[in-house]
C-alpha atoms as a PDB file:
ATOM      1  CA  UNK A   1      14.593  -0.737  16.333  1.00  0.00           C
ATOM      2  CA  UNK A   2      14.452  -2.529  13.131  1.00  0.00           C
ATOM      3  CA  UNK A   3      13.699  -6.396  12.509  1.00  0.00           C
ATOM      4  CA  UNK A   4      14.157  -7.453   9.213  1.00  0.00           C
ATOM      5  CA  UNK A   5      13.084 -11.526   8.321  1.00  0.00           C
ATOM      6  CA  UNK A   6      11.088 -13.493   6.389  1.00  0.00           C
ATOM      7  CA  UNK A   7       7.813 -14.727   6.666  1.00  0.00           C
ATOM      8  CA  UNK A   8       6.592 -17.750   5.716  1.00  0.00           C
ATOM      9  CA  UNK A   9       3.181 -17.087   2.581  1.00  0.00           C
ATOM     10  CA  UNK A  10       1.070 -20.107   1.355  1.00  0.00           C
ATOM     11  CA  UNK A  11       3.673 -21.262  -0.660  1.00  0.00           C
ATOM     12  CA  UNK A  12       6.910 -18.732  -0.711  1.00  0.00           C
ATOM     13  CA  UNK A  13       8.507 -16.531   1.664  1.00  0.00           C
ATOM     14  CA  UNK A  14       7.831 -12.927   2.748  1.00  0.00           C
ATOM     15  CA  UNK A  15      10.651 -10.321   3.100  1.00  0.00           C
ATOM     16  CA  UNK A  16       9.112  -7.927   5.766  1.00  0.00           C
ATOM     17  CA  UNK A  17      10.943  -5.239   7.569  1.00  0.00           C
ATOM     18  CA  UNK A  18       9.379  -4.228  11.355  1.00  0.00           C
ATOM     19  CA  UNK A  19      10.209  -1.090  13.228  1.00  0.00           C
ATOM     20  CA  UNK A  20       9.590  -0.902  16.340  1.00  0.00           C
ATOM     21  CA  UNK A  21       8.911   2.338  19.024  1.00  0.00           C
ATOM     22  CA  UNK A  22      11.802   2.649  21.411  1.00  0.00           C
ATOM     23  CA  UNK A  23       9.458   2.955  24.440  1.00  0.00           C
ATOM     24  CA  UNK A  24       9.054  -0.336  26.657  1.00  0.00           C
ATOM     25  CA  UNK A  25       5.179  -0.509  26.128  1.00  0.00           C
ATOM     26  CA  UNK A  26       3.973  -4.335  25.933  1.00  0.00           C
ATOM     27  CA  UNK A  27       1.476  -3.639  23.113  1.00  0.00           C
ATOM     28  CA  UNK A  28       1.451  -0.692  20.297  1.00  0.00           C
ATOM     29  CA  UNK A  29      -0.674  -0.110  17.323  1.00  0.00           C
ATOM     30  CA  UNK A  30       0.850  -0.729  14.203  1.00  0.00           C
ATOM     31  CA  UNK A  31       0.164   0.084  10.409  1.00  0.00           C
ATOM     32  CA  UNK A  32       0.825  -2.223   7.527  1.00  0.00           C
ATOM     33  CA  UNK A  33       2.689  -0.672   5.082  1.00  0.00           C
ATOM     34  CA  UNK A  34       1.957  -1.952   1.147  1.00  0.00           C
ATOM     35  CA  UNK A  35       3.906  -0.005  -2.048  1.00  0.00           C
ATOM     36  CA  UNK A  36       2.677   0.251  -5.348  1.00  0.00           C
ATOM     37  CA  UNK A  37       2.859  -1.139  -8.524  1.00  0.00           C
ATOM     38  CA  UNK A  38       6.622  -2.368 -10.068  1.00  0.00           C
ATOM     39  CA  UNK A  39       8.206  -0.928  -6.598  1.00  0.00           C
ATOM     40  CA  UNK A  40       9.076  -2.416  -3.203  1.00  0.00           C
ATOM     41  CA  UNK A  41       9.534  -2.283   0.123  1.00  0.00           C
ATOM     42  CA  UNK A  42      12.381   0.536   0.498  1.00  0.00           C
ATOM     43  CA  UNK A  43      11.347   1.802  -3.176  1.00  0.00           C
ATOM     44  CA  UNK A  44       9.453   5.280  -4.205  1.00  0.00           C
ATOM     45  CA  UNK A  45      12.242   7.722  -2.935  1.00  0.00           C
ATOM     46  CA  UNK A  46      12.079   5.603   0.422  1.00  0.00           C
ATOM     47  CA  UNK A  47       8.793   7.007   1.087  1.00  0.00           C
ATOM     48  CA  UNK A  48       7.727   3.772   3.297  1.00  0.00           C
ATOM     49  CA  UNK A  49      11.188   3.599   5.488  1.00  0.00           C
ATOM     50  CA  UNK A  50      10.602   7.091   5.788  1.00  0.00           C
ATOM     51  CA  UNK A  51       6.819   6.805   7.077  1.00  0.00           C
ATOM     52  CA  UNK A  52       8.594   3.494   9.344  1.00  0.00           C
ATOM     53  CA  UNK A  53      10.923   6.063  10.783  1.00  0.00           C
ATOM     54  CA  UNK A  54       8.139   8.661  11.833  1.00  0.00           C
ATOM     55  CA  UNK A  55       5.587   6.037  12.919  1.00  0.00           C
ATOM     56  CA  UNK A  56       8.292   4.793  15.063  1.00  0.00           C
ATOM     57  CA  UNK A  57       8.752   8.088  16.960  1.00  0.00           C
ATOM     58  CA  UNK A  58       5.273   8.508  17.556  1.00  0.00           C
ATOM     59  CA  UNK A  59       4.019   5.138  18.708  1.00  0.00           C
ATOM     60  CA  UNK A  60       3.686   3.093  16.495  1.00  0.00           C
ATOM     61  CA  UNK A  61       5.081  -0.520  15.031  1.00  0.00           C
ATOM     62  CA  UNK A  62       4.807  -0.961  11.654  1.00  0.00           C
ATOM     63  CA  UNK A  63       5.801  -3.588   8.720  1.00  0.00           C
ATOM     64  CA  UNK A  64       6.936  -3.078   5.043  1.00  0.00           C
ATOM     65  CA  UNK A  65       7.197  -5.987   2.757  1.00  0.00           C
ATOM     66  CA  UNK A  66       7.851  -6.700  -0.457  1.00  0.00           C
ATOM     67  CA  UNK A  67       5.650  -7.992  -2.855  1.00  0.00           C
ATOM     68  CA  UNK A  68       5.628 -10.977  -5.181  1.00  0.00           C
ATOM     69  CA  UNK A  69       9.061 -10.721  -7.478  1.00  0.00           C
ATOM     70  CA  UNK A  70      10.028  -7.015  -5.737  1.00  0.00           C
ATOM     71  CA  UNK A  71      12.666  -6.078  -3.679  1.00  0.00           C
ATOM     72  CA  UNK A  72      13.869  -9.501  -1.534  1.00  0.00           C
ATOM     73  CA  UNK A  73      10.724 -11.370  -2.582  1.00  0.00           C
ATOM     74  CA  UNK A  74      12.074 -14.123  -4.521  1.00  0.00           C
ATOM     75  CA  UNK A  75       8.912 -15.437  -6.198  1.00  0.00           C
ATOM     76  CA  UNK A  76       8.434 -15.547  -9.510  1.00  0.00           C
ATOM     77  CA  UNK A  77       7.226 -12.693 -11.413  1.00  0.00           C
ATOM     78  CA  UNK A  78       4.974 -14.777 -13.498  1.00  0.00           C
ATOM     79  CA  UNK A  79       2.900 -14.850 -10.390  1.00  0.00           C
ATOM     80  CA  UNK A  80       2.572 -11.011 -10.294  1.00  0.00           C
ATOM     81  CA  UNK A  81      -0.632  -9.966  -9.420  1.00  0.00           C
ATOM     82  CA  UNK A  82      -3.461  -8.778  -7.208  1.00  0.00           C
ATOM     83  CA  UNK A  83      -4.535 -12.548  -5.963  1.00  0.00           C
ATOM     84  CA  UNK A  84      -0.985 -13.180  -4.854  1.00  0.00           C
ATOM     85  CA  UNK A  85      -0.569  -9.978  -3.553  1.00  0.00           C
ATOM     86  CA  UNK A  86      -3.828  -9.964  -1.665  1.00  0.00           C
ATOM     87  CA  UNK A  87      -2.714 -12.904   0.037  1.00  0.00           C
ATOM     88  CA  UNK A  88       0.785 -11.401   0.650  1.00  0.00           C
ATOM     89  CA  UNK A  89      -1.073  -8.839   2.572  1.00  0.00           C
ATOM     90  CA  UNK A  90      -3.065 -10.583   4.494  1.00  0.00           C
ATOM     91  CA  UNK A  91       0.146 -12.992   5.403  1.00  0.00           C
ATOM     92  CA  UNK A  92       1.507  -9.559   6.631  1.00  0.00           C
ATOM     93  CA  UNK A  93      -1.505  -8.397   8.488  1.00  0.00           C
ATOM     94  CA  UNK A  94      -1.749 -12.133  10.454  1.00  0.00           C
ATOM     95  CA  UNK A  95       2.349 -11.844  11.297  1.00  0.00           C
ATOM     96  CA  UNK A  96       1.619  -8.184  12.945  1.00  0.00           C
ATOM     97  CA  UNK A  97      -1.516  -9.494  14.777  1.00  0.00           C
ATOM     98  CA  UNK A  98       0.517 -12.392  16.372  1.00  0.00           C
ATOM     99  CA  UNK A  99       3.491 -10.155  17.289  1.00  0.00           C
ATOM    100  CA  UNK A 100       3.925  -9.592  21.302  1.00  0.00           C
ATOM    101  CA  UNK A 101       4.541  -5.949  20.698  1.00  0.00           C
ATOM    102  CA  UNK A 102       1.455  -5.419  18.917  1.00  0.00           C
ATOM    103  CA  UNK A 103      -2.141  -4.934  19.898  1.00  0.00           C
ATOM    104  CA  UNK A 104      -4.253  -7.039  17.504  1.00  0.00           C
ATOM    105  CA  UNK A 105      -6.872  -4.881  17.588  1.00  0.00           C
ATOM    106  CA  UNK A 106      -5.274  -1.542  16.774  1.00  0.00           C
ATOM    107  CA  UNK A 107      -3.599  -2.552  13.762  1.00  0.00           C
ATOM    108  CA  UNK A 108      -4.110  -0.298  10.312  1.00  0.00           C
ATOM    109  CA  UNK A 109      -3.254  -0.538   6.725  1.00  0.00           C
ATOM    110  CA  UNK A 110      -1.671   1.972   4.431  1.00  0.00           C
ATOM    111  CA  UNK A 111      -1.058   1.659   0.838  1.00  0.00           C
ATOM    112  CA  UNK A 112       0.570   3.571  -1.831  1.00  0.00           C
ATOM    113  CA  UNK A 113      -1.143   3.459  -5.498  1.00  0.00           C
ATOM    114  CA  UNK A 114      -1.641  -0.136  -6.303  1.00  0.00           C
ATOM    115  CA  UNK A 115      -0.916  -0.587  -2.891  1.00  0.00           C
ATOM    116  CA  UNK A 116      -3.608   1.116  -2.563  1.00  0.00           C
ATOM    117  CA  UNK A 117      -6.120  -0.705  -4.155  1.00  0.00           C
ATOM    118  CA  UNK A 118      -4.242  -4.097  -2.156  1.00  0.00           C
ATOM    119  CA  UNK A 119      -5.614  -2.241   0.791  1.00  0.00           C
ATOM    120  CA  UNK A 120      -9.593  -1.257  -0.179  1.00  0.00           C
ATOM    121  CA  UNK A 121      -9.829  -5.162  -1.414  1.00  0.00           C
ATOM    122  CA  UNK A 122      -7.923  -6.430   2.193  1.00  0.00           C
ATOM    123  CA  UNK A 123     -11.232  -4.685   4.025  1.00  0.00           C
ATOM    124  CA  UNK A 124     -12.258  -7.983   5.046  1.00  0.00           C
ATOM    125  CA  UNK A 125      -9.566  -8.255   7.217  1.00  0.00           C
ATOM    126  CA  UNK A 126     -10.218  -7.016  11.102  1.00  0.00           C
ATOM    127  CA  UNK A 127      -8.405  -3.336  10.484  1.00  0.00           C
ATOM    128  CA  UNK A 128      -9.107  -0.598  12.674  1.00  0.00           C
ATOM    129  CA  UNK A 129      -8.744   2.086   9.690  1.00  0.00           C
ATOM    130  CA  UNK A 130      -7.143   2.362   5.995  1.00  0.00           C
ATOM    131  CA  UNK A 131      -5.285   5.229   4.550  1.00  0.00           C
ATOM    132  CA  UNK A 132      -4.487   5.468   0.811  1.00  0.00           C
ATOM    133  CA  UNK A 133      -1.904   7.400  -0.601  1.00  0.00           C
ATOM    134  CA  UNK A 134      -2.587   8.378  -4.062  1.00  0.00           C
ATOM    135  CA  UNK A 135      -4.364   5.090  -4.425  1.00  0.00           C
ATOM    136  CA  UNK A 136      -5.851   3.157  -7.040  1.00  0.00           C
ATOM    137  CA  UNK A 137      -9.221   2.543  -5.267  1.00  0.00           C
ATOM    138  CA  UNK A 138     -11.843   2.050  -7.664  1.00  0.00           C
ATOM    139  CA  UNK A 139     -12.022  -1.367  -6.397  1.00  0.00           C
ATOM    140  CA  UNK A 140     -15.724  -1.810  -7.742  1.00  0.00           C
ATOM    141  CA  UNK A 141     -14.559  -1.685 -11.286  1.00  0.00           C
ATOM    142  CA  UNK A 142     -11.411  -3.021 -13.544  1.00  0.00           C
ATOM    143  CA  UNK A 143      -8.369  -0.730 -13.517  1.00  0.00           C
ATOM    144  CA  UNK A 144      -7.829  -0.694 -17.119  1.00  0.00           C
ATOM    145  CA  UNK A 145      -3.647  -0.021 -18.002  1.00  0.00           C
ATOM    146  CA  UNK A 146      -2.174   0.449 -21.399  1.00  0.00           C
ATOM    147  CA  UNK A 147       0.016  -2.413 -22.797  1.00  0.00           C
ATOM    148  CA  UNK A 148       0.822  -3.507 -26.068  1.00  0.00           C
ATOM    149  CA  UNK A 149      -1.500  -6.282 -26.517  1.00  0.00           C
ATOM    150  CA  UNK A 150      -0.224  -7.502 -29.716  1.00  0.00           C
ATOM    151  CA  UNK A 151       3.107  -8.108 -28.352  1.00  0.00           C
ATOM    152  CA  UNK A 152       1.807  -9.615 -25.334  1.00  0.00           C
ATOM    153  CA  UNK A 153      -0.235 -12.403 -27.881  1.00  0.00           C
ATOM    154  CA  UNK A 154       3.153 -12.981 -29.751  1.00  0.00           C
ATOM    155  CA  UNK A 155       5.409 -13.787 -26.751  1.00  0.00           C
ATOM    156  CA  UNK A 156       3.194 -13.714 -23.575  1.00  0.00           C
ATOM    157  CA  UNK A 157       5.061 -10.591 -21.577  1.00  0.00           C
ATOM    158  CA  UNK A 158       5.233  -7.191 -22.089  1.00  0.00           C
ATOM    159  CA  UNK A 159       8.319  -5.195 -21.066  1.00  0.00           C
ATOM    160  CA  UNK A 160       7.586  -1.978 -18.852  1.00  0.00           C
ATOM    161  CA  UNK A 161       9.217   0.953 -18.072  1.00  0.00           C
ATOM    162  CA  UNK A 162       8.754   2.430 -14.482  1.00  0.00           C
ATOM    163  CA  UNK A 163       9.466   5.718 -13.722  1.00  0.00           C
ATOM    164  CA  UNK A 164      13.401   4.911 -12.066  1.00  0.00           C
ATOM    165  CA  UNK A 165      14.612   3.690 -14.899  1.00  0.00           C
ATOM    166  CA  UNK A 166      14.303  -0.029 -14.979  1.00  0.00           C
ATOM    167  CA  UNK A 167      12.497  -2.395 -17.393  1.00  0.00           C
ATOM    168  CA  UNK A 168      10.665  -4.790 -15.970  1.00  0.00           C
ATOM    169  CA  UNK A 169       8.396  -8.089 -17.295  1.00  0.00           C
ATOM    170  CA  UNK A 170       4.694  -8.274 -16.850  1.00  0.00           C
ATOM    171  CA  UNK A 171       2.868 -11.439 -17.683  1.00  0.00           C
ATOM    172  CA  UNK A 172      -0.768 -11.770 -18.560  1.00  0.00           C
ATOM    173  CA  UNK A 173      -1.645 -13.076 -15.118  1.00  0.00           C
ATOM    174  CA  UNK A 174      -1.096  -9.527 -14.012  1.00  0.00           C
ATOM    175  CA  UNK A 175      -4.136  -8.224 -16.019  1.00  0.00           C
ATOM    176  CA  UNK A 176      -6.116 -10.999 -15.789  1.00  0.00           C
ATOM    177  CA  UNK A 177      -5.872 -10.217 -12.189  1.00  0.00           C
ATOM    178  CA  UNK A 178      -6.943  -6.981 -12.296  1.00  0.00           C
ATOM    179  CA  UNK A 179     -10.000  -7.479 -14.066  1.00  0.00           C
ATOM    180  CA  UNK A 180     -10.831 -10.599 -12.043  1.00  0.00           C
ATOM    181  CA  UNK A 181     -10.342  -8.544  -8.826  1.00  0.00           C
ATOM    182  CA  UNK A 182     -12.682  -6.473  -7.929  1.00  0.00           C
ATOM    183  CA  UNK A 183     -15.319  -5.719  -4.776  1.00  0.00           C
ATOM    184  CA  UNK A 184     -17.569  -3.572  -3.474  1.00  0.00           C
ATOM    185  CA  UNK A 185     -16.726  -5.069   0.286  1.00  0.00           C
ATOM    186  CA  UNK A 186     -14.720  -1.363   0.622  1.00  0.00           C
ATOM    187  CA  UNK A 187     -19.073   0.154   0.995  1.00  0.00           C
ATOM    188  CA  UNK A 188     -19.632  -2.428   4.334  1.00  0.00           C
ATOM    189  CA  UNK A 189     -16.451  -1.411   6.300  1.00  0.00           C
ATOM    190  CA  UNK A 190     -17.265   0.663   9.246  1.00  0.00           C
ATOM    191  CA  UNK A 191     -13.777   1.599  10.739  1.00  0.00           C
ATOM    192  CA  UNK A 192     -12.064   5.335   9.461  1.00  0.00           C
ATOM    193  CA  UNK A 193     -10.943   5.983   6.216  1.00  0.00           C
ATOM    194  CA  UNK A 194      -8.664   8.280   5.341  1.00  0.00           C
ATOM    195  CA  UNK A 195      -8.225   9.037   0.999  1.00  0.00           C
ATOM    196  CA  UNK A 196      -4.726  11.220   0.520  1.00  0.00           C
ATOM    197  CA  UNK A 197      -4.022  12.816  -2.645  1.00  0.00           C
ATOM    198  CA  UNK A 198      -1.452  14.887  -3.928  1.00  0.00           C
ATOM    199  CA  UNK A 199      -3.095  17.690  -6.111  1.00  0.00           C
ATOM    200  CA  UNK A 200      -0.517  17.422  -8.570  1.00  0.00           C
ATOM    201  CA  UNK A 201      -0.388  13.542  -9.563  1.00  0.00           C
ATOM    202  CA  UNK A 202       0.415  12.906 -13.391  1.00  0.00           C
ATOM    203  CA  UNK A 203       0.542   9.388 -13.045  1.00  0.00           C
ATOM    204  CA  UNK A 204      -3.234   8.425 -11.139  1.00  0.00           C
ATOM    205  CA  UNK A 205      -5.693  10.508 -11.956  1.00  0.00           C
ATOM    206  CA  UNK A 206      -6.730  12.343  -8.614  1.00  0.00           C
ATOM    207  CA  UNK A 207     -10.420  11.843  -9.940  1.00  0.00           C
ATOM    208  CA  UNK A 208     -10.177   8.363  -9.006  1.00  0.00           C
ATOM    209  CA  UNK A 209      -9.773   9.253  -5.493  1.00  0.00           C
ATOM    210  CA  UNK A 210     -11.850  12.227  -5.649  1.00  0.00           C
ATOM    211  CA  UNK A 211     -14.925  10.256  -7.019  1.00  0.00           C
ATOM    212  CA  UNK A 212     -14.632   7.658  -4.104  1.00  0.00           C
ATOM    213  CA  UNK A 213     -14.943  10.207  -1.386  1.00  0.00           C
ATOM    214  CA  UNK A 214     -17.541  12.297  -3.234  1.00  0.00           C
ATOM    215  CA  UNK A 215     -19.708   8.889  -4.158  1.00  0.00           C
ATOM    216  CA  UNK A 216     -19.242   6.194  -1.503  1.00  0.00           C
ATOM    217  CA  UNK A 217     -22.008   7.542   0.381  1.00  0.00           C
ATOM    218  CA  UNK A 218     -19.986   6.791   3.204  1.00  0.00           C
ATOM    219  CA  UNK A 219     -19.402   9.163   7.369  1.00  0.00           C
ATOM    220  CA  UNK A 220     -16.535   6.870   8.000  1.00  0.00           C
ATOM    221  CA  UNK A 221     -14.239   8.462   4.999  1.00  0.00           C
ATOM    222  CA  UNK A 222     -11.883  11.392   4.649  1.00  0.00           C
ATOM    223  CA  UNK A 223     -10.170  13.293   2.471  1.00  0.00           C
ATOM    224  CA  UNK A 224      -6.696  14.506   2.498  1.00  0.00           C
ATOM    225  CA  UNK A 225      -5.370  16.729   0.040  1.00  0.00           C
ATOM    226  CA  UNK A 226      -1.274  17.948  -0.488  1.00  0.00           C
ATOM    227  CA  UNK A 227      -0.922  20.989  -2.942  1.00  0.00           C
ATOM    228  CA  UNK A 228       1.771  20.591  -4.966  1.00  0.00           C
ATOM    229  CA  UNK A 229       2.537  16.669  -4.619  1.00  0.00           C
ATOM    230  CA  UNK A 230       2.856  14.261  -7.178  1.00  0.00           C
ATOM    231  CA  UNK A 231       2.595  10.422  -7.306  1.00  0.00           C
ATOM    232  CA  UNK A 232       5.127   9.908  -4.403  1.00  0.00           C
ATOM    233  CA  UNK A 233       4.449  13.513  -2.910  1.00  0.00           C
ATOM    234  CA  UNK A 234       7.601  13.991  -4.243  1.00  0.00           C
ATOM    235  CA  UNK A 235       9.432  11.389  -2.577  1.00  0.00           C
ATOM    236  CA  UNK A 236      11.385  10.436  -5.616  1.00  0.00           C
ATOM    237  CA  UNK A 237      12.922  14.044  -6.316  1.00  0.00           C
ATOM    238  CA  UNK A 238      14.716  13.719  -2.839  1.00  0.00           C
ATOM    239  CA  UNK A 239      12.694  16.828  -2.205  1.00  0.00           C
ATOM    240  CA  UNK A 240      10.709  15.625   1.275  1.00  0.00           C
ATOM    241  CA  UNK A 241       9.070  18.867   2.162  1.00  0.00           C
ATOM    242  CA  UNK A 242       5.560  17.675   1.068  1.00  0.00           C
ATOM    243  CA  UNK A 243       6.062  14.243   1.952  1.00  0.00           C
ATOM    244  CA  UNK A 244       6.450  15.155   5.616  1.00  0.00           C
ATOM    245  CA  UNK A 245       3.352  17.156   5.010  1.00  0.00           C
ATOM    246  CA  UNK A 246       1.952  14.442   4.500  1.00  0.00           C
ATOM    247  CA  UNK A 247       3.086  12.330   6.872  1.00  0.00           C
ATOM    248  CA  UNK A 248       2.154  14.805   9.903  1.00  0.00           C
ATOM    249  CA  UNK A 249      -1.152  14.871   8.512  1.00  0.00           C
ATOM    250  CA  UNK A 250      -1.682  11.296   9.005  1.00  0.00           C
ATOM    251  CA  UNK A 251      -0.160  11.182  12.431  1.00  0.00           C
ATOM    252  CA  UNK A 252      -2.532  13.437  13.732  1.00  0.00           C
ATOM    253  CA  UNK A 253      -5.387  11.285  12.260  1.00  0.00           C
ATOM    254  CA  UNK A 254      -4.182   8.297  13.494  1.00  0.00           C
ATOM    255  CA  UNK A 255      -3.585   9.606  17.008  1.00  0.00           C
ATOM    256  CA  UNK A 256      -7.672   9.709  16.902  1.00  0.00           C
ATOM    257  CA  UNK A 257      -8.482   6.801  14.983  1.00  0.00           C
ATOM    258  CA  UNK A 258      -5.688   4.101  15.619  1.00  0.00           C
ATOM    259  CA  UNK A 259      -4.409   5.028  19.384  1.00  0.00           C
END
């Protein structure tokens, strides 16, 4: 079952989707769901309605939402970046914790690339675990991107152009924000971790993941590796052999660290 609404943020509303198991449990666990960078809710080949569909099956409730000026989120892109979507996310994580079908204390987060990063800076919140997903988690330390700063000076935007074919505005706020935004809260959490990468990513270097796990001097983390994935683990060729991969992969981890 699917429940799609909007939730009220500090000072705009939320469009969230919730699926729901089909079993008449009072209480699941659940797993916030939070894309990446320029995409939304049912964006990236459908990889999160996909990982809705399977969590669904198994157990679990979960929630998608999009993100400030993505998708059904009507606010304004000029307000694009980490400190709104930070809050976003943590607007998300309350709704789940006060749903009936949801145990508050079983509740995890899983982001996608940017999304990713959304999640390692939301570790403040009571999660029971965190998965990334090709994710931008050097959280410690500005995540520099390429733009063309002299047209940004001359008319305050810069147009991108994501890998689906649109072109999309970016104001400065959204690099401000990423330099502004960073933490080293991610080295205190104590709940699991789990770090996925697909081998074959040409858009995030795999490094960045691969120098977390190798250098957080942390037991709680774990590393999950796809051969032959890219960015989406393929999600956006329609091809979802190695997303499914994927996706059983995490299952079975959060059968021991979410159930």
């Amino acid at each position: 079952m699917e429940k799609r609404l909007y939730i009220h943020g500090e000072n705009h509303d939320i469009p969230i989707v919730l699926s729901y198991p089909d079993d008449d449990l009072h209480q699941h666990p659940a797993v916030l769901l939070l894309h990446g960078f320029m995409a939304w809710k049912e964006g990236d080949g459908y990889m999160f309605g996909i990982a809705a569909d399977q969590l669904a099956k198994n157990g679990y409730v979960s929630a998608r939402l999009d993100f400030c000026s993505m998708g059904e989120n009507r606010y304004s892109r000029r307000n694009y970046g980490m400190k709104v979507l930070l809050k976003e996310a943590e607007c998300a994580f309350e709704y789940l914790r006060n749903d009936p079908a949801v145990d508050p204390e079983r509740i995890g987060i899983m982001g996608h690339s940017l999304g990713g990063r959304v999640t390692f800076l939301s570790s403040k919140l009571p999660s029971k675990c965190l998965i990334s997903l090709n994710g931008a988690i050097n959280v410690d330390s500005d995540l520099p991107m390429q733009y063309d700063h002299e047209f940004m000076d001359k008319n305050g935007y810069v147009l991108v152009e994501t890998s689906d074919g649109r072109t999309e505005l970016l104001f400065q706020k959204f690099y401000d924000d990423l330099k502004e935004c960073v933490s080293s809260d991610i080295y205190s959490y104590k709940n699991p971790i789990l770090v996925c990468v697909g081998k074959n990513d040409p858009t995030l270097d795999p490094n960045v993941s691969y120098n977390f796990v190798k250098n957080c001097g942390m037991d709680n983390v774990e590393l999950l590796e796809i051969d032959e994935a890219n960015h989406t683990f393929n999600a956006k060729t329609g091809d979802y052999t190695k997303l499914n991969e994927l996706y059983e992969a995490v299952l079975v981890w959060l059968e021991k660290n979410l159930k």
